[in-house]
N, C-alpha and C. Protein backbone atom coordinates (compact mmCIF):
# COMPACT_ATOMS: atom_id res chain seq x y z
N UNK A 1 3.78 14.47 2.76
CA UNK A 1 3.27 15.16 1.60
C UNK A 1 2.67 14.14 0.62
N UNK A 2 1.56 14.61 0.35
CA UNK A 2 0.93 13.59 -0.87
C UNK A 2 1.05 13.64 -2.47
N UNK A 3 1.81 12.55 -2.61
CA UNK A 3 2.29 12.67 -3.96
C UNK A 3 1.49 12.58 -5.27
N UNK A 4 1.31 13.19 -6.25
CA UNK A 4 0.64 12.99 -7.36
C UNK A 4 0.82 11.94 -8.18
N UNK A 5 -0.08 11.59 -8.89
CA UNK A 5 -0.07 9.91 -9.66
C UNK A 5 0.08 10.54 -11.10
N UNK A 6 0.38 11.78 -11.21
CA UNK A 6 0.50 12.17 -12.70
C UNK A 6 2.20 12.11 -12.38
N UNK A 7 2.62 11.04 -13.91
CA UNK A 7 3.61 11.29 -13.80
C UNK A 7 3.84 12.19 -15.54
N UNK A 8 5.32 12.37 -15.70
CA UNK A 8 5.52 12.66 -16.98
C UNK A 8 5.56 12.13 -18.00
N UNK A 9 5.77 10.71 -18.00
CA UNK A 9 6.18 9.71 -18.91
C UNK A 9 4.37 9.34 -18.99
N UNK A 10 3.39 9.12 -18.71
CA UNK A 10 2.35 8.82 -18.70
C UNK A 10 1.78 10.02 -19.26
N UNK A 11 1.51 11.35 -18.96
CA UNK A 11 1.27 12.57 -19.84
C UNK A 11 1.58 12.47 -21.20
N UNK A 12 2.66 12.25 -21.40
CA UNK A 12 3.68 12.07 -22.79
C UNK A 12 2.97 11.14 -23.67
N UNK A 13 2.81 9.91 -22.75
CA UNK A 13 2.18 9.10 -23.60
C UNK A 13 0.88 9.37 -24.39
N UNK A 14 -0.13 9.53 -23.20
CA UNK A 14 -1.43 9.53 -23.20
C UNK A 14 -0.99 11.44 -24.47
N UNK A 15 -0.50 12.33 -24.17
CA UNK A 15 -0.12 13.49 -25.43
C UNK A 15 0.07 12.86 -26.67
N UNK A 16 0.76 11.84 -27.07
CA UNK A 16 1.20 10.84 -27.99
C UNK A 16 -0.22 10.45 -28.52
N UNK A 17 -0.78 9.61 -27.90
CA UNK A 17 -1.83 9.02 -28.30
C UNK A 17 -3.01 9.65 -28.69
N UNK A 18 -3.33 10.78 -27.73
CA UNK A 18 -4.26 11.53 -28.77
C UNK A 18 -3.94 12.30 -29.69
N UNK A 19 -2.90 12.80 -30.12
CA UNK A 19 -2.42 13.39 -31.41
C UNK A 19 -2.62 12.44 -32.35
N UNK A 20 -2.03 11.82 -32.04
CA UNK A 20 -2.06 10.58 -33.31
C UNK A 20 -3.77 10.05 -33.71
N UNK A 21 -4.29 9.79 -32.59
CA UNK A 21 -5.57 9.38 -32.53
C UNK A 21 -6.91 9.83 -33.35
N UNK A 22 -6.27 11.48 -33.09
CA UNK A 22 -6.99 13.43 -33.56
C UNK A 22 -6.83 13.20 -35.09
N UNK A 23 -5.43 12.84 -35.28
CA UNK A 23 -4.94 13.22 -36.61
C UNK A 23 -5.66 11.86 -37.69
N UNK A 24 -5.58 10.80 -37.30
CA UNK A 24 -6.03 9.85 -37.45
C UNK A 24 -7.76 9.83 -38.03
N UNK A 25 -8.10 10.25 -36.82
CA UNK A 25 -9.80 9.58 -37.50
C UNK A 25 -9.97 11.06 -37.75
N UNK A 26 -9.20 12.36 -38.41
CA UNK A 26 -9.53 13.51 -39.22
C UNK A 26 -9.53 13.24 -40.50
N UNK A 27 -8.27 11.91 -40.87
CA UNK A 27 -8.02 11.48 -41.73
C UNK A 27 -8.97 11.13 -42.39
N UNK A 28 -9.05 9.40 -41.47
CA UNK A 28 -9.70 8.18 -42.19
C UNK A 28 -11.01 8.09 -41.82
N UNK A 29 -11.31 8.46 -41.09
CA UNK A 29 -13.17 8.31 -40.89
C UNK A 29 -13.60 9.05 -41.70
N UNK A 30 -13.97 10.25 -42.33
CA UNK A 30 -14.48 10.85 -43.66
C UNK A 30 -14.70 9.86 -44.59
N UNK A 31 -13.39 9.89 -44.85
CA UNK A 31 -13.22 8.81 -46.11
C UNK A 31 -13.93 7.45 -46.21
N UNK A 32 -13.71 6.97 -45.55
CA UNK A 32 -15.07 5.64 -44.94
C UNK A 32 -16.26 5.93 -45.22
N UNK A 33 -17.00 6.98 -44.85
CA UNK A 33 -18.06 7.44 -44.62
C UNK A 33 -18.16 7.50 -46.11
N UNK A 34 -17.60 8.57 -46.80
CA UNK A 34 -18.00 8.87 -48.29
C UNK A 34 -17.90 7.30 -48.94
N UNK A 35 -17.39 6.43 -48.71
CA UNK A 35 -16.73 5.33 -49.42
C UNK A 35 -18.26 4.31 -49.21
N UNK A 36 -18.86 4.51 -48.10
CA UNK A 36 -20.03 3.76 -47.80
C UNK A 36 -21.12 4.42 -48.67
N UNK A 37 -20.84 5.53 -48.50
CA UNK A 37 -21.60 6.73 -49.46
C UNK A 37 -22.21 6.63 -50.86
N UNK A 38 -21.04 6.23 -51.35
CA UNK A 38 -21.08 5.83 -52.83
C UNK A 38 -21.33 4.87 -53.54
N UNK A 39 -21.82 3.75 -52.78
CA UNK A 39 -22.39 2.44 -52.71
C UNK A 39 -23.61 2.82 -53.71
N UNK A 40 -23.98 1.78 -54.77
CA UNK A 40 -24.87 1.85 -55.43
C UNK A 40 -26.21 1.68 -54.33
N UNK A 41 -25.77 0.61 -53.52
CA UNK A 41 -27.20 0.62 -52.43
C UNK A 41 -27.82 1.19 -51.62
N UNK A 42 -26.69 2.48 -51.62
CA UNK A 42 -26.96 3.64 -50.50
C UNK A 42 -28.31 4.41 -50.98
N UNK A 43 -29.49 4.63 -49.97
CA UNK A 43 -30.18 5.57 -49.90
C UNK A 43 -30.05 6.97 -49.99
N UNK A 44 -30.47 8.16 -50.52
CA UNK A 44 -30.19 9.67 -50.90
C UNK A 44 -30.56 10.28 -49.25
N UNK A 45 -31.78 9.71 -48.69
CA UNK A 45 -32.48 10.70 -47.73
C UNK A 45 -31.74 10.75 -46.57
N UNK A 46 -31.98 9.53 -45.53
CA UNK A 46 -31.93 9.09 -44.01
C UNK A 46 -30.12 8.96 -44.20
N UNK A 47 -29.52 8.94 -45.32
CA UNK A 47 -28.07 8.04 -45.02
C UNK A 47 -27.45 9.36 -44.83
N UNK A 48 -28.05 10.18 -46.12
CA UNK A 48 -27.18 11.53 -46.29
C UNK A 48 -26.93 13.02 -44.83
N UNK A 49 -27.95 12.40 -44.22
CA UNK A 49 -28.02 13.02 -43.00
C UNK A 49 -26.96 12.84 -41.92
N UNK A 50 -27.21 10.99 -42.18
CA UNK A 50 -26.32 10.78 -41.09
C UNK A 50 -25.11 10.94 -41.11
N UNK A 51 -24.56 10.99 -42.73
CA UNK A 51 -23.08 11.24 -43.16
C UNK A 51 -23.12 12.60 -42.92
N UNK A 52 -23.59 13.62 -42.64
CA UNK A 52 -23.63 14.61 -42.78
C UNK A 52 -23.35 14.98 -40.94
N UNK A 53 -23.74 14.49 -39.96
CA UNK A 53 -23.61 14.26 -38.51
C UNK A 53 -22.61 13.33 -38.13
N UNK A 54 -22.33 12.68 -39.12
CA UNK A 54 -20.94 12.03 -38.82
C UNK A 54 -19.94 12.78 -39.34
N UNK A 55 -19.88 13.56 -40.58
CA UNK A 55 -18.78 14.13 -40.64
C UNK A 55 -18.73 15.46 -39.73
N UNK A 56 -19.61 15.77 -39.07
CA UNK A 56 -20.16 17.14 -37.87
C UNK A 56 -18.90 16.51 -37.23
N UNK A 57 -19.06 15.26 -36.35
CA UNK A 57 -18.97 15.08 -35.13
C UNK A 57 -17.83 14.95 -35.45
N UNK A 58 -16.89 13.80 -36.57
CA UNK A 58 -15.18 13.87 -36.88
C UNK A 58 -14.96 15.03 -36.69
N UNK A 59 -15.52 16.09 -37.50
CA UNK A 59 -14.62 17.49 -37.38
C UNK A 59 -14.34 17.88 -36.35
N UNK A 60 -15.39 18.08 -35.35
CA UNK A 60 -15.12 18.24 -33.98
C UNK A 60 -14.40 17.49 -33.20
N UNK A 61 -14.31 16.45 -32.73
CA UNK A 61 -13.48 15.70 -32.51
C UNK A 61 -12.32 15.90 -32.57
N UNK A 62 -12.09 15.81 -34.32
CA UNK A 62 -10.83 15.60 -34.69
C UNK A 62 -9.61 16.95 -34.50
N UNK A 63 -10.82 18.00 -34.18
CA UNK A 63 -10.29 19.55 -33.95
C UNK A 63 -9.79 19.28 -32.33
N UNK A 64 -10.71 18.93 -31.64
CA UNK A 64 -9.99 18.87 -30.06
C UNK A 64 -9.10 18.08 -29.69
N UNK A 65 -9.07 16.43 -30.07
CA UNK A 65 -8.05 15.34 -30.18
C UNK A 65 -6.47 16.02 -30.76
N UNK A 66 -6.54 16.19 -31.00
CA UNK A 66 -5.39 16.55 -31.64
C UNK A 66 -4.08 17.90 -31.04
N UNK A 67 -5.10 19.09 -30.46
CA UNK A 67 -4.22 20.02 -29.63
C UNK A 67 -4.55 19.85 -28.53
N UNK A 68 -5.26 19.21 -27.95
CA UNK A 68 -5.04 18.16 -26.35
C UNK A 68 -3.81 17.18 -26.28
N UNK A 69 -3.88 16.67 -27.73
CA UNK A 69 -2.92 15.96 -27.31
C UNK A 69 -1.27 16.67 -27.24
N UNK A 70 -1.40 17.48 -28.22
CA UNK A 70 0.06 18.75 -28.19
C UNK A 70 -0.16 19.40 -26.28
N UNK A 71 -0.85 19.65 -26.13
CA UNK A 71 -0.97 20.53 -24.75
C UNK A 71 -0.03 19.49 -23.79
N UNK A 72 -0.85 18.20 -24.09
CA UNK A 72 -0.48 17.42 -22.87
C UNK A 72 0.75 17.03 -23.08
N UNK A 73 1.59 16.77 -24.47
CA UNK A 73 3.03 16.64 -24.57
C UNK A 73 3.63 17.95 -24.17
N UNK A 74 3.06 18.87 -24.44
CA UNK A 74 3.79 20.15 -23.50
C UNK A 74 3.72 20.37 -22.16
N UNK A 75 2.68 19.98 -21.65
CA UNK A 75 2.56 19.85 -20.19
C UNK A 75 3.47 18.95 -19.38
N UNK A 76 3.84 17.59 -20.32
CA UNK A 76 4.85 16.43 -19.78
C UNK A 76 6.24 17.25 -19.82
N UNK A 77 6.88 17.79 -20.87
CA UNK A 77 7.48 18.73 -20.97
C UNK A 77 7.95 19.42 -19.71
N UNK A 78 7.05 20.05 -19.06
CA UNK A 78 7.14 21.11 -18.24
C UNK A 78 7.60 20.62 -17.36
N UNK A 79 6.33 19.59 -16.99
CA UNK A 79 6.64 18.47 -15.52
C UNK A 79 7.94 18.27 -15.13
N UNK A 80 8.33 17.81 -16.48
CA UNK A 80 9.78 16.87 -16.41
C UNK A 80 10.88 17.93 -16.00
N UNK A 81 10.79 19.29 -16.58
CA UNK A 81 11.08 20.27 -16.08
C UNK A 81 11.46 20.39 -15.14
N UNK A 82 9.78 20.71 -14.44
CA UNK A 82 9.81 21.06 -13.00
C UNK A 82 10.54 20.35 -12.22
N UNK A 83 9.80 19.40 -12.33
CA UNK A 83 10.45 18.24 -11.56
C UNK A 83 12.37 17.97 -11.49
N UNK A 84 12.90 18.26 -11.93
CA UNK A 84 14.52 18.08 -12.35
C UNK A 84 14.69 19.46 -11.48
N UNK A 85 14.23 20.59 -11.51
CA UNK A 85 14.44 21.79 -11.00
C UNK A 85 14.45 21.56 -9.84
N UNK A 86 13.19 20.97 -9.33
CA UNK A 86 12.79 21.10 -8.00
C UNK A 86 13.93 19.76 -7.31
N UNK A 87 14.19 18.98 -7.45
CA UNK A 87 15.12 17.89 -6.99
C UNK A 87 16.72 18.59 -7.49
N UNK A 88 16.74 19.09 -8.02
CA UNK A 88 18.22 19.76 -8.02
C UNK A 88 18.24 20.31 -6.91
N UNK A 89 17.27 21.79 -6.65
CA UNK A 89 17.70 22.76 -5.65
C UNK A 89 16.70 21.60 -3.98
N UNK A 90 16.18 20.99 -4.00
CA UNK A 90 16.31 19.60 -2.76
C UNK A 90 17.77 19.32 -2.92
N UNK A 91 19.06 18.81 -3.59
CA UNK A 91 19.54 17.98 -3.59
C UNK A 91 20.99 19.23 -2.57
N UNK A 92 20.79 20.58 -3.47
CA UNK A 92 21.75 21.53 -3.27
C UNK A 92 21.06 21.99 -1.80
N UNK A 93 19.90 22.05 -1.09
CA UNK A 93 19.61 22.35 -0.34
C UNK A 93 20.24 21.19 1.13
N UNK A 94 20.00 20.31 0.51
CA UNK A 94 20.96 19.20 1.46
C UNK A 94 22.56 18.69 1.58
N UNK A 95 22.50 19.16 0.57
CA UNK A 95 24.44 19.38 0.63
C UNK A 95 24.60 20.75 1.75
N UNK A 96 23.63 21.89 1.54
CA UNK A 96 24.12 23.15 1.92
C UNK A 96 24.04 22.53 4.05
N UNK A 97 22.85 21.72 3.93
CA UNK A 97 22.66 21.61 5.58
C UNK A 97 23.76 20.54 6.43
N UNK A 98 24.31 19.61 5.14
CA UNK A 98 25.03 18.67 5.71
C UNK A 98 27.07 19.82 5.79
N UNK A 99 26.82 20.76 5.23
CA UNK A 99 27.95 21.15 5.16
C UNK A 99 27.93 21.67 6.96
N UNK A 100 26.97 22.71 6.64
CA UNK A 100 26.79 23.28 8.04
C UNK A 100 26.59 22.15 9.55
């Protein structure tokens, strides 16, 4: 049988990391942006656009990063689950054959 390379502890993580990651540049990238913004040297036209497509793209981002990363700590969750389930009733299934 071919075993999968997803483990749980690696889900968990990689769930970890983009939450944090999501939550993170929802935070602090805006703020940057306006902070560059307000620069006496800043241009009104070409800059305001781009702050305006940069804060597009954080939002978005920062909307999917973030319950990907909840999914995938729930998904590790499950795994770990499964996995304990499924090696219990293996473990009770081989007690039951060695009895017989």
């Amino acid at each position: 049988m071919n075993e999968s390379k997803l483990r749980p502890k690696v889900v968990l993580w990689w769930g970890i990391a983009l939450t944090v990651a999501g939550v993170v540049f929802t935070l602090l990238l805006p703020q940057l942006a306006y902070t560059a913004a307000q620069q006496p040297s800043a241009a009104t036209g070409v800059d305001q656009a781009l702050i305006a497509l940069l804060d597009l793209v954080v939002r978005v981002i920062g909307q999917v990063l973030a319950p990907l990363g909840v999914v995938l700590i729930g998904a590790a969750i499950v795994m770990t689950y499964v996995g304990r389930l499924i090696g219990t009733q293996a473990r009770a299934a081989a007690d039951d054959s060695s009895i017989l």
